[in-house]
Structures are given as structure tokens and as C-alpha cells.
N, C-alpha and C. Protein backbone atom coordinates (compact mmCIF):
# COMPACT_ATOMS: atom_id res chain seq x y z
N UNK A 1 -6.98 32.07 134.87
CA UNK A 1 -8.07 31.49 134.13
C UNK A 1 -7.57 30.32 133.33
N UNK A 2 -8.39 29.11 133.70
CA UNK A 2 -7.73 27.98 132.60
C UNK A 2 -9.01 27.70 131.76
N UNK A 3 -8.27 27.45 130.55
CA UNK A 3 -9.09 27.20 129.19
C UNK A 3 -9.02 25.75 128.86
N UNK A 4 -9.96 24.94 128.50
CA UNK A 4 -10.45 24.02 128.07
C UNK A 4 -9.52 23.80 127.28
N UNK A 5 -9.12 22.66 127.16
CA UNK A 5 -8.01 22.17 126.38
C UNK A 5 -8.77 21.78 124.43
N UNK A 6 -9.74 21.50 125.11
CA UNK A 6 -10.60 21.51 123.28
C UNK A 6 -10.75 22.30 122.44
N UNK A 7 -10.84 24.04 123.54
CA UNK A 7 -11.55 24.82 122.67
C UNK A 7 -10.76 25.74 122.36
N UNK A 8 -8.63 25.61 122.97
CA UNK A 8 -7.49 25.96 122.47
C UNK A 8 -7.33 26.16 121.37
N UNK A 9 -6.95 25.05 120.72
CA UNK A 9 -6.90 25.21 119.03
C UNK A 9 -8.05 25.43 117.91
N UNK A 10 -9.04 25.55 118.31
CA UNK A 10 -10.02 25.76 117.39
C UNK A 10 -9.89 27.37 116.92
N UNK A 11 -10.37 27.39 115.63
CA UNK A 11 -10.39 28.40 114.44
C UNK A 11 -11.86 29.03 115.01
N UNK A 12 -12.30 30.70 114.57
CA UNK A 12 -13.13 31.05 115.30
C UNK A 12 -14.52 30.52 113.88
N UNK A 13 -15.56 30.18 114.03
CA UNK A 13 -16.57 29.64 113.22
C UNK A 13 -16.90 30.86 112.41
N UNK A 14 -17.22 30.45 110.81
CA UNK A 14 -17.44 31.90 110.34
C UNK A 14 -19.22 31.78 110.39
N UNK A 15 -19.75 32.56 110.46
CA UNK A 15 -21.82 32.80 110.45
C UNK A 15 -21.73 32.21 109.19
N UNK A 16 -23.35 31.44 109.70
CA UNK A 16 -23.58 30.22 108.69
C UNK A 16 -22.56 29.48 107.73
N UNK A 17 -21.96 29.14 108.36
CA UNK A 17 -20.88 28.33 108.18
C UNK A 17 -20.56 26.91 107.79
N UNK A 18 -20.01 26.17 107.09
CA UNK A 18 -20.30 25.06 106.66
C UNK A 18 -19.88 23.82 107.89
N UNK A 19 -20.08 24.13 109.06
CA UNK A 19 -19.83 22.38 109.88
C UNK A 19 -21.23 21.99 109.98
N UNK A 20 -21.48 21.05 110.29
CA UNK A 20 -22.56 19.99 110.87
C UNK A 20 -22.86 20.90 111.99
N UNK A 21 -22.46 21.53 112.26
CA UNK A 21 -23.12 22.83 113.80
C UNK A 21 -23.95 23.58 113.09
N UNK A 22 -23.94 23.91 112.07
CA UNK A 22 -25.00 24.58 111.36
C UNK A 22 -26.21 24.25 110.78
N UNK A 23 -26.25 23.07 110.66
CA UNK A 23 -26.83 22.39 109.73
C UNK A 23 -28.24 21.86 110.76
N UNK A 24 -29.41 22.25 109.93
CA UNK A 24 -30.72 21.52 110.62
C UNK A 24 -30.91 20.57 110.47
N UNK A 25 -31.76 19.48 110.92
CA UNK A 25 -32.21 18.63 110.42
C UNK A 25 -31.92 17.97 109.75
N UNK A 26 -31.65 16.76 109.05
CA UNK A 26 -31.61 16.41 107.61
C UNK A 26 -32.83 15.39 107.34
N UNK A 27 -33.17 15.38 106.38
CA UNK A 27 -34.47 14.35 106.08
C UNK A 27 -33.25 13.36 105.34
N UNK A 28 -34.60 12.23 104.92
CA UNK A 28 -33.63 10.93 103.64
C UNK A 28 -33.78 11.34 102.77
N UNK A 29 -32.88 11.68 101.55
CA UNK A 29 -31.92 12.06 100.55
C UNK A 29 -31.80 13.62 100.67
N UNK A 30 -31.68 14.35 101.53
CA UNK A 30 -31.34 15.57 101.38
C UNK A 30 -29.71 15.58 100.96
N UNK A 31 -29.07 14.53 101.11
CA UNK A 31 -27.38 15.19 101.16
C UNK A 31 -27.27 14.85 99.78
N UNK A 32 -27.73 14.37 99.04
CA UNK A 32 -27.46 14.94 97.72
C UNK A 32 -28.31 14.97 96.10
N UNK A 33 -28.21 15.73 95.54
CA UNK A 33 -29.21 16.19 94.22
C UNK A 33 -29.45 14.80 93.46
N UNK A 34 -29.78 14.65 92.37
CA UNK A 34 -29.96 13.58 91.41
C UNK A 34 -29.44 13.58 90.56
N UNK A 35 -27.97 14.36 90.81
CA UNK A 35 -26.89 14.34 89.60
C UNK A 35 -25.61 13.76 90.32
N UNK A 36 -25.83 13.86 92.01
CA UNK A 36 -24.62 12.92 92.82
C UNK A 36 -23.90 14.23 93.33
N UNK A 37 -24.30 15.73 92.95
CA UNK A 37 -23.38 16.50 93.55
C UNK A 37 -23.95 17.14 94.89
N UNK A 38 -23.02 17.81 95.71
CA UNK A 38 -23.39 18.07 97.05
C UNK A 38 -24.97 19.10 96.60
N UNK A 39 -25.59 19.41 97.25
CA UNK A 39 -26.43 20.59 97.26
C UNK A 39 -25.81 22.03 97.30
N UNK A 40 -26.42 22.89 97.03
CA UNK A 40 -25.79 24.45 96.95
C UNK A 40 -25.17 25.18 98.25
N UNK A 41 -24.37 25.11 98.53
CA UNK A 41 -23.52 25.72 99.49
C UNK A 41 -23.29 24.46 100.77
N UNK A 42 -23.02 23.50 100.38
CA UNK A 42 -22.01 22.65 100.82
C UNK A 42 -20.72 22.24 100.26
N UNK A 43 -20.42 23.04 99.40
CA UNK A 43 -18.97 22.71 98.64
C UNK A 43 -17.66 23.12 99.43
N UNK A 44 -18.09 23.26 100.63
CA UNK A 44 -16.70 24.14 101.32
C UNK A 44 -16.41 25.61 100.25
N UNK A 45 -16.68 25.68 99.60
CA UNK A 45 -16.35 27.09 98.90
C UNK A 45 -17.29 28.28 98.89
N UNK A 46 -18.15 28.18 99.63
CA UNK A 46 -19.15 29.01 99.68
C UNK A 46 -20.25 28.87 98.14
N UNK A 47 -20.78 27.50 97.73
CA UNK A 47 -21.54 27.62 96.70
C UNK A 47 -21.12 27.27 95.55
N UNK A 48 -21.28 26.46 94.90
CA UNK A 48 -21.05 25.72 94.09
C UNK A 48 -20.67 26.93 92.37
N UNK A 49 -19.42 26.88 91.85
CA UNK A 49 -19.21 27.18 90.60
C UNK A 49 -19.43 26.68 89.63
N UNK A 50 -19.77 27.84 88.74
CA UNK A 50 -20.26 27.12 87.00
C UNK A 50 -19.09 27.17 86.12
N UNK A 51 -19.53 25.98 85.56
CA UNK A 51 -18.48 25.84 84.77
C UNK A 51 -18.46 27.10 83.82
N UNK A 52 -17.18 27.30 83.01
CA UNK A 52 -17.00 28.04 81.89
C UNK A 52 -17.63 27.74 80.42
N UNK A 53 -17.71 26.24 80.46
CA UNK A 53 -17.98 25.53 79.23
C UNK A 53 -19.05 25.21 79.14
N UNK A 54 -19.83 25.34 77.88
CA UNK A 54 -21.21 25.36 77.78
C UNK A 54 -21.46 23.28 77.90
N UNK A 55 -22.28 22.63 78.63
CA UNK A 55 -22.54 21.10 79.02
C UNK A 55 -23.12 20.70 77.48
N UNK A 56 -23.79 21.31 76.91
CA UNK A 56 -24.81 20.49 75.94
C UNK A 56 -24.06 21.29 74.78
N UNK A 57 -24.59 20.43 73.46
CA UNK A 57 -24.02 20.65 72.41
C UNK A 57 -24.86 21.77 71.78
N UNK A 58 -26.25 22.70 71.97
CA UNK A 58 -27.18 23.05 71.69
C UNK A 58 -26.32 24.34 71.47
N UNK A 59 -26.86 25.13 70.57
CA UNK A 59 -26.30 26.81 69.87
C UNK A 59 -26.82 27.46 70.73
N UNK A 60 -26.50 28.68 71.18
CA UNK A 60 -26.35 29.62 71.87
C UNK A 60 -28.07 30.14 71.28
N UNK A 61 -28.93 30.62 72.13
CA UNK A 61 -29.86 31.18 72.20
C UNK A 61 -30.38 32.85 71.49
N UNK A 62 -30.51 33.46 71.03
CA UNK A 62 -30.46 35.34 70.69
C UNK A 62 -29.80 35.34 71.84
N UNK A 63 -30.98 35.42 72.90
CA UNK A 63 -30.88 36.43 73.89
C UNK A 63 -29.21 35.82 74.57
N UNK A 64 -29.03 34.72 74.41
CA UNK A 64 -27.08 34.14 75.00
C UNK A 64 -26.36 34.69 74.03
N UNK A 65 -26.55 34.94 72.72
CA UNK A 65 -25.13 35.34 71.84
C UNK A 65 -25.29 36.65 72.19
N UNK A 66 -26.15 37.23 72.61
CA UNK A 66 -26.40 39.10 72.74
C UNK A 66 -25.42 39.17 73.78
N UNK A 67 -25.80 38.71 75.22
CA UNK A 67 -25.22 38.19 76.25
C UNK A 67 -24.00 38.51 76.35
N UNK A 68 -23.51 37.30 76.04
CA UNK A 68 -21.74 36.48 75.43
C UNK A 68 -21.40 37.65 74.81
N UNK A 69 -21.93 38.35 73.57
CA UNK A 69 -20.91 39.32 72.85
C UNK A 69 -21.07 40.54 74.17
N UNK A 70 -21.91 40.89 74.58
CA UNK A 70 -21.89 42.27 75.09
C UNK A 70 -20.78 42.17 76.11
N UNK A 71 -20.43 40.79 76.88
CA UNK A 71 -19.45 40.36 78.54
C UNK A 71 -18.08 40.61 77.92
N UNK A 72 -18.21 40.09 76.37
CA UNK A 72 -16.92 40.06 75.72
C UNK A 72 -16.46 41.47 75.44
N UNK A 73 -17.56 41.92 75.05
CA UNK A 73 -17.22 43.69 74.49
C UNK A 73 -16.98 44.61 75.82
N UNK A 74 -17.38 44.27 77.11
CA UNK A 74 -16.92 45.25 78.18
C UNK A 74 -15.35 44.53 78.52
N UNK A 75 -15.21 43.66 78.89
CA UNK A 75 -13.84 42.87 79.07
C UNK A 75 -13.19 43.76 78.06
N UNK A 76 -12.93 44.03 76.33
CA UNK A 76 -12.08 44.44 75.77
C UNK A 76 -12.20 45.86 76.17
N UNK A 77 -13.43 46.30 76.50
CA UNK A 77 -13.06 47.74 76.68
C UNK A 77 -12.49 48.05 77.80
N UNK A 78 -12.67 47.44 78.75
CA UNK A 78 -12.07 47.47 80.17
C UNK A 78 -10.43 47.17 80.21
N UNK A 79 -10.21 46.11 79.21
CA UNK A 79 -8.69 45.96 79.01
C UNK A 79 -7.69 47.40 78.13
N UNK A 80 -8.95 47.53 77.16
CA UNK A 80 -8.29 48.90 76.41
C UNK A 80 -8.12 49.84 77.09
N UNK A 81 -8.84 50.33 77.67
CA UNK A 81 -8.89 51.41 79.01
C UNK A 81 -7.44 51.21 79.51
N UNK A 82 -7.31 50.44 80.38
CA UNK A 82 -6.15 49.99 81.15
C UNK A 82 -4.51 50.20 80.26
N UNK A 83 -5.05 49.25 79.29
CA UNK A 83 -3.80 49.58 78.06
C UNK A 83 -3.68 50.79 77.67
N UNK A 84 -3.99 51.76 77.24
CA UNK A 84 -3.84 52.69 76.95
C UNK A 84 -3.68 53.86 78.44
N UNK A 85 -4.61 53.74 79.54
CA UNK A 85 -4.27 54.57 80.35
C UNK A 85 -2.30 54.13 81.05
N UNK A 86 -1.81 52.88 81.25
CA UNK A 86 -0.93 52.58 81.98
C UNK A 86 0.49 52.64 80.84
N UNK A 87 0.01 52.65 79.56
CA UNK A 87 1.05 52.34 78.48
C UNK A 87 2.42 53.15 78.79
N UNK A 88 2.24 54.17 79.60
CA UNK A 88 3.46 55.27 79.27
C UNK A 88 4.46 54.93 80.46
N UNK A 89 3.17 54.45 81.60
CA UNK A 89 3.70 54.24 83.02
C UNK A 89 4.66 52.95 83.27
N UNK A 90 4.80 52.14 82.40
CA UNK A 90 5.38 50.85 82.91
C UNK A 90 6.04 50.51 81.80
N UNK A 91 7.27 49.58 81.96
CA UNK A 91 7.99 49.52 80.77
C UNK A 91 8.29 47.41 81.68
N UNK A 92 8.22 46.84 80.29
CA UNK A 92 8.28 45.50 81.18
C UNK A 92 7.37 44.57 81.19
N UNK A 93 7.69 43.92 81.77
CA UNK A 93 6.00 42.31 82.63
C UNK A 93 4.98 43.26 82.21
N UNK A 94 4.89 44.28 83.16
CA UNK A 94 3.44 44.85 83.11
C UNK A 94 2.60 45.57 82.21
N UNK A 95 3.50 45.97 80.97
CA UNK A 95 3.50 46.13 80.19
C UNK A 95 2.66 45.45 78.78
N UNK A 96 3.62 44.53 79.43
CA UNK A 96 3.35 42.98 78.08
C UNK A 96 1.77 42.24 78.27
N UNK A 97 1.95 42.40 79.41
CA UNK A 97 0.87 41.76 80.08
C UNK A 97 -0.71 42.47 79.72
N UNK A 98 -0.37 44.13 79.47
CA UNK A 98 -1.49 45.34 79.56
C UNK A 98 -1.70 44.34 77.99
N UNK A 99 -0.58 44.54 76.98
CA UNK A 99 -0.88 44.19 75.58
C UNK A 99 -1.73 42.87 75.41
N UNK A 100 -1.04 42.28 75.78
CA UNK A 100 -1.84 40.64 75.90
C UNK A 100 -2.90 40.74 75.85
N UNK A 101 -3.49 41.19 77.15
CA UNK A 101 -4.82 41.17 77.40
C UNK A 101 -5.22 41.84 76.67
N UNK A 102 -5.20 42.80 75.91
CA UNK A 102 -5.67 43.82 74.78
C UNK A 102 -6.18 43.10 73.90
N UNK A 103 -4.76 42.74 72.86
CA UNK A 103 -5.02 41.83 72.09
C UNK A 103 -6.19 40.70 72.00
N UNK A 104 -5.63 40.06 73.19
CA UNK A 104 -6.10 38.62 73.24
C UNK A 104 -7.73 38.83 73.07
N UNK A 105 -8.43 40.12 74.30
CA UNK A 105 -9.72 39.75 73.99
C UNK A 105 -10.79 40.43 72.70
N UNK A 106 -9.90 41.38 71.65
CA UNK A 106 -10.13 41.43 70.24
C UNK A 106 -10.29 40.11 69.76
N UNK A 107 -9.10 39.49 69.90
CA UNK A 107 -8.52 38.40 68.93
C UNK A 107 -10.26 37.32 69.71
N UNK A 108 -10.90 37.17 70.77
CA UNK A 108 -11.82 36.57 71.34
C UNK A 108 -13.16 37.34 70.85
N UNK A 109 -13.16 38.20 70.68
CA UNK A 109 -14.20 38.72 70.19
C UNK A 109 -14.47 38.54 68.71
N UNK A 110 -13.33 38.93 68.20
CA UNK A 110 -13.08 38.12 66.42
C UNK A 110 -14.23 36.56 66.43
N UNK A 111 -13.11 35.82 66.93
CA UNK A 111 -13.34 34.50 66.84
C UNK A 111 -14.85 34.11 67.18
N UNK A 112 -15.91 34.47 68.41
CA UNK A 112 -16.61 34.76 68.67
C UNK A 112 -17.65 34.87 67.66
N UNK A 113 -17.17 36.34 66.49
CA UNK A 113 -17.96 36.73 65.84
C UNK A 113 -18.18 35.76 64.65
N UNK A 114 -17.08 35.09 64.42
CA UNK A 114 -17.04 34.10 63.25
C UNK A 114 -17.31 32.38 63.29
N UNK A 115 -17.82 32.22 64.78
CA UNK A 115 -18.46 31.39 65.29
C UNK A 115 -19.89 31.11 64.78
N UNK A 116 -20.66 31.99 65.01
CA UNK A 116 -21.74 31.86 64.94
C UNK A 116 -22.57 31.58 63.61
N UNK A 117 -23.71 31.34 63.32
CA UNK A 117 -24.36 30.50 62.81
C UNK A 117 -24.81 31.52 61.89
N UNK A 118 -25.77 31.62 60.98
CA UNK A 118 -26.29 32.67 60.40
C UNK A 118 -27.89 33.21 61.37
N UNK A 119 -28.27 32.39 62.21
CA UNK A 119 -29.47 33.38 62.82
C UNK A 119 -28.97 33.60 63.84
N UNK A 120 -27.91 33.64 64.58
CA UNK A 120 -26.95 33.99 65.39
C UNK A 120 -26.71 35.32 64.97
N UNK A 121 -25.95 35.31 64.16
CA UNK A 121 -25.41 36.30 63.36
C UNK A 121 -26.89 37.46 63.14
N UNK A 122 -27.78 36.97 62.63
CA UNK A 122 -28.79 37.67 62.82
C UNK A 122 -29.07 38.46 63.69
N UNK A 123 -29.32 38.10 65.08
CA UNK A 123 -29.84 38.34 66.45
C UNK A 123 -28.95 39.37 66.50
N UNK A 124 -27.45 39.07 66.13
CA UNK A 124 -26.48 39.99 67.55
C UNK A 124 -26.40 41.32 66.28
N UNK A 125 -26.90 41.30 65.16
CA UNK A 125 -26.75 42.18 63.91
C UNK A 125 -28.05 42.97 64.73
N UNK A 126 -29.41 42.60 64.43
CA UNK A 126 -30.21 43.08 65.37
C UNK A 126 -30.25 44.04 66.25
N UNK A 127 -29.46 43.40 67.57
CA UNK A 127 -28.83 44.37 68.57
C UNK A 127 -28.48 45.09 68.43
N UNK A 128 -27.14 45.04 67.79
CA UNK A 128 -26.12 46.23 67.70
C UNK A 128 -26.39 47.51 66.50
N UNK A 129 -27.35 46.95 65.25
CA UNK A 129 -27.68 48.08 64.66
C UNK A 129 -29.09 48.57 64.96
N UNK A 130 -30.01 48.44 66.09
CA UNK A 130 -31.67 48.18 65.90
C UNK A 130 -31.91 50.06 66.16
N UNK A 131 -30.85 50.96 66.55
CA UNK A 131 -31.13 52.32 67.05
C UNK A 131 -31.16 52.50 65.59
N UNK A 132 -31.75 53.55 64.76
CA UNK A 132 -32.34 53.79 63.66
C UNK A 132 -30.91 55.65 63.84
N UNK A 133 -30.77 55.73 62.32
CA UNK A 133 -29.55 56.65 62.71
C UNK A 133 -30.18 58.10 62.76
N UNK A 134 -29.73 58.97 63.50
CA UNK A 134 -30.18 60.29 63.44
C UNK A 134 -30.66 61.39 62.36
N UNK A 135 -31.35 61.31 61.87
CA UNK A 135 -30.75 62.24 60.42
C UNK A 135 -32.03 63.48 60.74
N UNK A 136 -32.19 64.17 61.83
CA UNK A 136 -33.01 65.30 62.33
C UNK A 136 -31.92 66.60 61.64
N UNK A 137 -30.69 66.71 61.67
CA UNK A 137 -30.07 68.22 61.06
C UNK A 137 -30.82 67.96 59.16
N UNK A 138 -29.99 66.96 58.37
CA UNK A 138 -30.58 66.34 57.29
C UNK A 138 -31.36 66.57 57.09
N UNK A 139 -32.66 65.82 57.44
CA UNK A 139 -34.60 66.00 57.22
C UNK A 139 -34.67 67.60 57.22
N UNK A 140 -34.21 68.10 58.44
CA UNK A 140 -34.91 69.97 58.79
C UNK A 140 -34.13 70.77 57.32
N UNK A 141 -33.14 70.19 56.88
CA UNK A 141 -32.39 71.30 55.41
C UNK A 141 -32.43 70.63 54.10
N UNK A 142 -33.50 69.48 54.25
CA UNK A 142 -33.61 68.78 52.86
C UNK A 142 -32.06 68.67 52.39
N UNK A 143 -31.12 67.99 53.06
CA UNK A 143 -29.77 67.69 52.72
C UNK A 143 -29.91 65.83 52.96
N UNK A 144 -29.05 65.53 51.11
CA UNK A 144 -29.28 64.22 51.77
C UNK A 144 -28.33 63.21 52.79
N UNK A 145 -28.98 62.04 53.18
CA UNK A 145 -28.73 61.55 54.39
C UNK A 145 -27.19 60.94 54.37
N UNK A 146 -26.61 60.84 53.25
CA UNK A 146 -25.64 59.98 52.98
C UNK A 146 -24.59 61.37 52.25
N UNK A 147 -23.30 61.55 53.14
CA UNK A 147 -22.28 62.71 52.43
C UNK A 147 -22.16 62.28 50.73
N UNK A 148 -21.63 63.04 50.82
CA UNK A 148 -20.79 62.84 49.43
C UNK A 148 -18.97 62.35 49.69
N UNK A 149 -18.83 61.34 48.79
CA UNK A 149 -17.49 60.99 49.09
C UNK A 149 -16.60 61.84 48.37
N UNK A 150 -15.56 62.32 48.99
CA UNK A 150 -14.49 63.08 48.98
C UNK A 150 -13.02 62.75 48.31
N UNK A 151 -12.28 63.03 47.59
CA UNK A 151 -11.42 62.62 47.24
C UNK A 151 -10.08 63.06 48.41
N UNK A 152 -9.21 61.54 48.63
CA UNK A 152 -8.34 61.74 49.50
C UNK A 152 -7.18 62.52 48.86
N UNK A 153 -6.78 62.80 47.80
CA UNK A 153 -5.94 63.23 46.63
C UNK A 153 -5.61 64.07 46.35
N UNK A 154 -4.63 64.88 46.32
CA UNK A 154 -4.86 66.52 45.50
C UNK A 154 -4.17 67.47 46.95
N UNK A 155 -3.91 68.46 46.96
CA UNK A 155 -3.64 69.53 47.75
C UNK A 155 -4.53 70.61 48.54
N UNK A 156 -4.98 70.22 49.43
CA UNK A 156 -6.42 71.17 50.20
C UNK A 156 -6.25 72.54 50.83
N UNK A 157 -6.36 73.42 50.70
CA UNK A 157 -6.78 74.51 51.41
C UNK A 157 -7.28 74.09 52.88
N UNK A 158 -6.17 74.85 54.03
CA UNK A 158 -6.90 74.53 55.44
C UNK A 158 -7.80 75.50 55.98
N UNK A 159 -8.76 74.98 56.27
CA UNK A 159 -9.99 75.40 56.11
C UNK A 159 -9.80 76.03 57.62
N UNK A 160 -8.77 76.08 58.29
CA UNK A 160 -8.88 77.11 59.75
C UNK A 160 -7.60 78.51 59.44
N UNK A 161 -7.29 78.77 58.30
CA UNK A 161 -6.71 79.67 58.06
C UNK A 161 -7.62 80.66 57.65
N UNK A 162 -7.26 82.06 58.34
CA UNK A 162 -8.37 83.24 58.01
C UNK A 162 -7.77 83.82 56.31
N UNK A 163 -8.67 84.45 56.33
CA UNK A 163 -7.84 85.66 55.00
C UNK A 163 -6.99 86.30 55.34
N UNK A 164 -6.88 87.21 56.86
CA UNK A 164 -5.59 87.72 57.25
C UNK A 164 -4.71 87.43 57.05
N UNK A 165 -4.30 85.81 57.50
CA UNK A 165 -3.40 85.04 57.61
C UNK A 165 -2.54 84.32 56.12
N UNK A 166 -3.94 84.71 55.12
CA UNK A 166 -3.14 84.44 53.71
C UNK A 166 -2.57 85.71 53.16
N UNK A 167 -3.38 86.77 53.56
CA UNK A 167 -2.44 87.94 52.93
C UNK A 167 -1.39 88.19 53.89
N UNK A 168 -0.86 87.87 55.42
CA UNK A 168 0.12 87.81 55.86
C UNK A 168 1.15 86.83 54.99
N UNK A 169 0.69 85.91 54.75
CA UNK A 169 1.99 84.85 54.37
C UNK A 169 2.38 85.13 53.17
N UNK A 170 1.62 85.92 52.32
CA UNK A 170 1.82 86.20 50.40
C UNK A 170 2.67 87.55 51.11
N UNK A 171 2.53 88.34 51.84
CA UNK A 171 3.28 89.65 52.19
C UNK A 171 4.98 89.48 52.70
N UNK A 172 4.84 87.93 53.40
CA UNK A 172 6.02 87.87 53.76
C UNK A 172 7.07 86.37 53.34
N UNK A 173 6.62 85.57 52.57
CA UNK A 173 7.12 84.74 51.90
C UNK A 173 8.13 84.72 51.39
N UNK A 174 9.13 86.13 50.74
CA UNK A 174 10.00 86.25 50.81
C UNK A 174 11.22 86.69 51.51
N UNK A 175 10.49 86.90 52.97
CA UNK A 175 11.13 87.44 53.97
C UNK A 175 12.30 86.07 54.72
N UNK A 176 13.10 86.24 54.79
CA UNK A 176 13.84 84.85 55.41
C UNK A 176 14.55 85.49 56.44
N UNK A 177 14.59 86.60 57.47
CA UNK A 177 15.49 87.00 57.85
C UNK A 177 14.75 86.68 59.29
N UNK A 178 15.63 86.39 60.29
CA UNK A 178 15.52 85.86 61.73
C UNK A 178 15.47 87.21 62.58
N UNK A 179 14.15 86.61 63.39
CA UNK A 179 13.63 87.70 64.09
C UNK A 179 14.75 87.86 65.47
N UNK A 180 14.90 89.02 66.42
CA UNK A 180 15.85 89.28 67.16
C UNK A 180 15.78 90.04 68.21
N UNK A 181 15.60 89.68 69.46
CA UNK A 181 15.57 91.64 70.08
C UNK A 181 14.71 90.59 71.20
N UNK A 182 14.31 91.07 72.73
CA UNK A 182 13.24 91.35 73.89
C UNK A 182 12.33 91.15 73.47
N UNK A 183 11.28 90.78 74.44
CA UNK A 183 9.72 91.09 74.52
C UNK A 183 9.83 92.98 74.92
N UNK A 184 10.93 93.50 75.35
CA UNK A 184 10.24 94.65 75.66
C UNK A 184 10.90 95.12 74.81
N UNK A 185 11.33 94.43 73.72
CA UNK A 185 11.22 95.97 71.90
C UNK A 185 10.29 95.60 71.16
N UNK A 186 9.57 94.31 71.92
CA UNK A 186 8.38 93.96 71.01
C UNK A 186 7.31 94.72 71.29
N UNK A 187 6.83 94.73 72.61
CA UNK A 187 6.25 95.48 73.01
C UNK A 187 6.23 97.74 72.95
N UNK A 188 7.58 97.77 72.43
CA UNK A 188 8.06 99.23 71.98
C UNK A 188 7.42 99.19 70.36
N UNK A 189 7.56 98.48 70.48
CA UNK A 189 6.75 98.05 68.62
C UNK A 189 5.66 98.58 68.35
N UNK A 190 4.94 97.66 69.21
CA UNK A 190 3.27 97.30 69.10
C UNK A 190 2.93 98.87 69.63
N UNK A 191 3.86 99.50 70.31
CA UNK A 191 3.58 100.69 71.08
C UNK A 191 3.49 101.88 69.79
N UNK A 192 4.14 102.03 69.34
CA UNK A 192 4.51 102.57 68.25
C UNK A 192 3.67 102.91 67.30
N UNK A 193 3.17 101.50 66.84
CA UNK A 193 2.17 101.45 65.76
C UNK A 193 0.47 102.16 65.77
């Protein structure tokens, strides 16, 4: 079988694909917009990318700073995740790298937050506090909604120790002598008793 010497080196065409073999028709000015750039999916890249950087000097919208903070707030949580699940596993580059990114998109979310304008600041305040807080145990026992603050200070009683366990320790507090012997004289013990 002999093969066409043209159709040797050719690459196999990917579906809807960017050559002039694909392409219908063209009318006059279809090949390009009124800004001079190609039309949408003639860039050889499959579709034209947006920039990162906002074009106009105009403030971010509610509904864009809601946006912007919420993309920012899964990114850090998605990085924290990672940092903390891989921290033990890798020592090194990959390591440094888990931190970085940790850091960095706090340190972006910070900055972010101290960006904004005061009705900015408004909007994304809005959002993030607009769920109204639970206080259904509160309301049902006429207890009010706000604890009482606690002093960090002083010496506390742990509140998961039984009474047993205090008259065990007042019974044997002066005992200092090291225990000795099997589980099976412990068990001759317990038998005993």
C-alpha cells in the first residue's frame, strides 16, 4: 500500500478544530471584534483567557467583593487542608511549599479585607454575619443569650473527676510505694475481694 506523500506527516485533526477546514463561511468583518482581537475560540488555545486584573478603575460591586472573598476563602481552606493533612508526610521543597501556600493565601485574604472601601466592607459584613445566631436552648430556659465571662485565673476543679476518684486519691496520697507482681496476681486480687 502506498501513501500519499502529503498526508505522511500530517498530525491527526482534533473535532472542531481550529484550521480553515473548519471554518464556514466568512462574511466582511467577521475575523475580528471592535477591540482588534481574534473572536472567541480562534486563539489557538481553545478560547480566549481573562485576564486576572480587573481593566477599569471602577470598585468592586457587593455581589464581586462577596464573590472575590468567598474564591479567596475556599483557596485558603483548600491550602489548609493540604497543609495540615501532608505536614507529617514530607520533610523539604514540599513541605515549604505546603507552608507558603498556607500562609500566602491568609496573608491575601488579610490584604483583601483591608482593601476595601467602607460599603464594601458593608456588603461582605452582610454576608458573612446575615444567619441570625441560634439561641432556641436559651429562649426554651429563660437563660440569657450571652455566657457569663469566666475568670482564666485561680486553680479549677476538673469537672470529669467522679467523687470515687477523689476519695480514692485523699485515701492514697500518701502511698508512694511501686506497684509489682502479673496480671494474673492482679486478677487473684480482684478474685479475692
Amino acid at each position: 500500500m502506498v501513501q500519499n506523500s502529503n498526508n505522511r506527516n500530517r498530525r491527526p485533526r482534533r473535532p472542531g478544530g481550529g484550521g480553515p477546514q473548519n471554518q464556514g463561511p466568512r462574511g466582511p468583518g467577521d475575523g475580528q471584534n471592535r477591540q482588534g482581537a481574534a473572536p472567541q475560540g480562534q486563539g489557538g488555545g481553545g478560547g480566549q483567557r481573562r485576564s486576572r486584573r480587573r481593566r477599569s478603575g471602577r470598585p468592586l460591586s457587593p455581589a464581586q467583593v462577596v464573590q472575590k472573598y468567598l474564591n479567596l476563602l475556599e483557596q485558603h481552606l483548600t491550602n489548609r487542608r493540604k497543609y495540615y493533612e501532608d505536614f507529617n508526610r514530607d520533610e523539604g521543597r514540599h513541605r515549604r511549599r505546603l507552608e507558603k501556600n498556607f500562609f500566602g493565601t491568609i496573608e491575601q485574604l488579610r490584604r483583601f479585607e483591608e482593601r476595601l472601601n467602607p460599603l464594601q466592607k458593608e456588603a461582605l459584613l452582610n454576608h458573612v454575619e446575615r444567619y441570625r445566631l441560634d439561641l432556641t436552648y436559651s429562649g426554651n430556659r429563660d437563660m440569657p443569650a450571652m455566657a457569663e465571662p469566666v475568670s482564666a485565673e485561680g486553680e479549677f476543679q476538673d469537672p470529669h473527676i467522679t467523687p470515687a476518684q477523689m476519695e480514692a486519691f485523699k485515701a492514697y496520697e500518701k502511698d508512694r510505694e511501686e506497684t509489682s507482681g502479673s496480671y494474673a496476681d492482679y486478677e487473684a486480687y480482684k478474685a479475692s475481694k
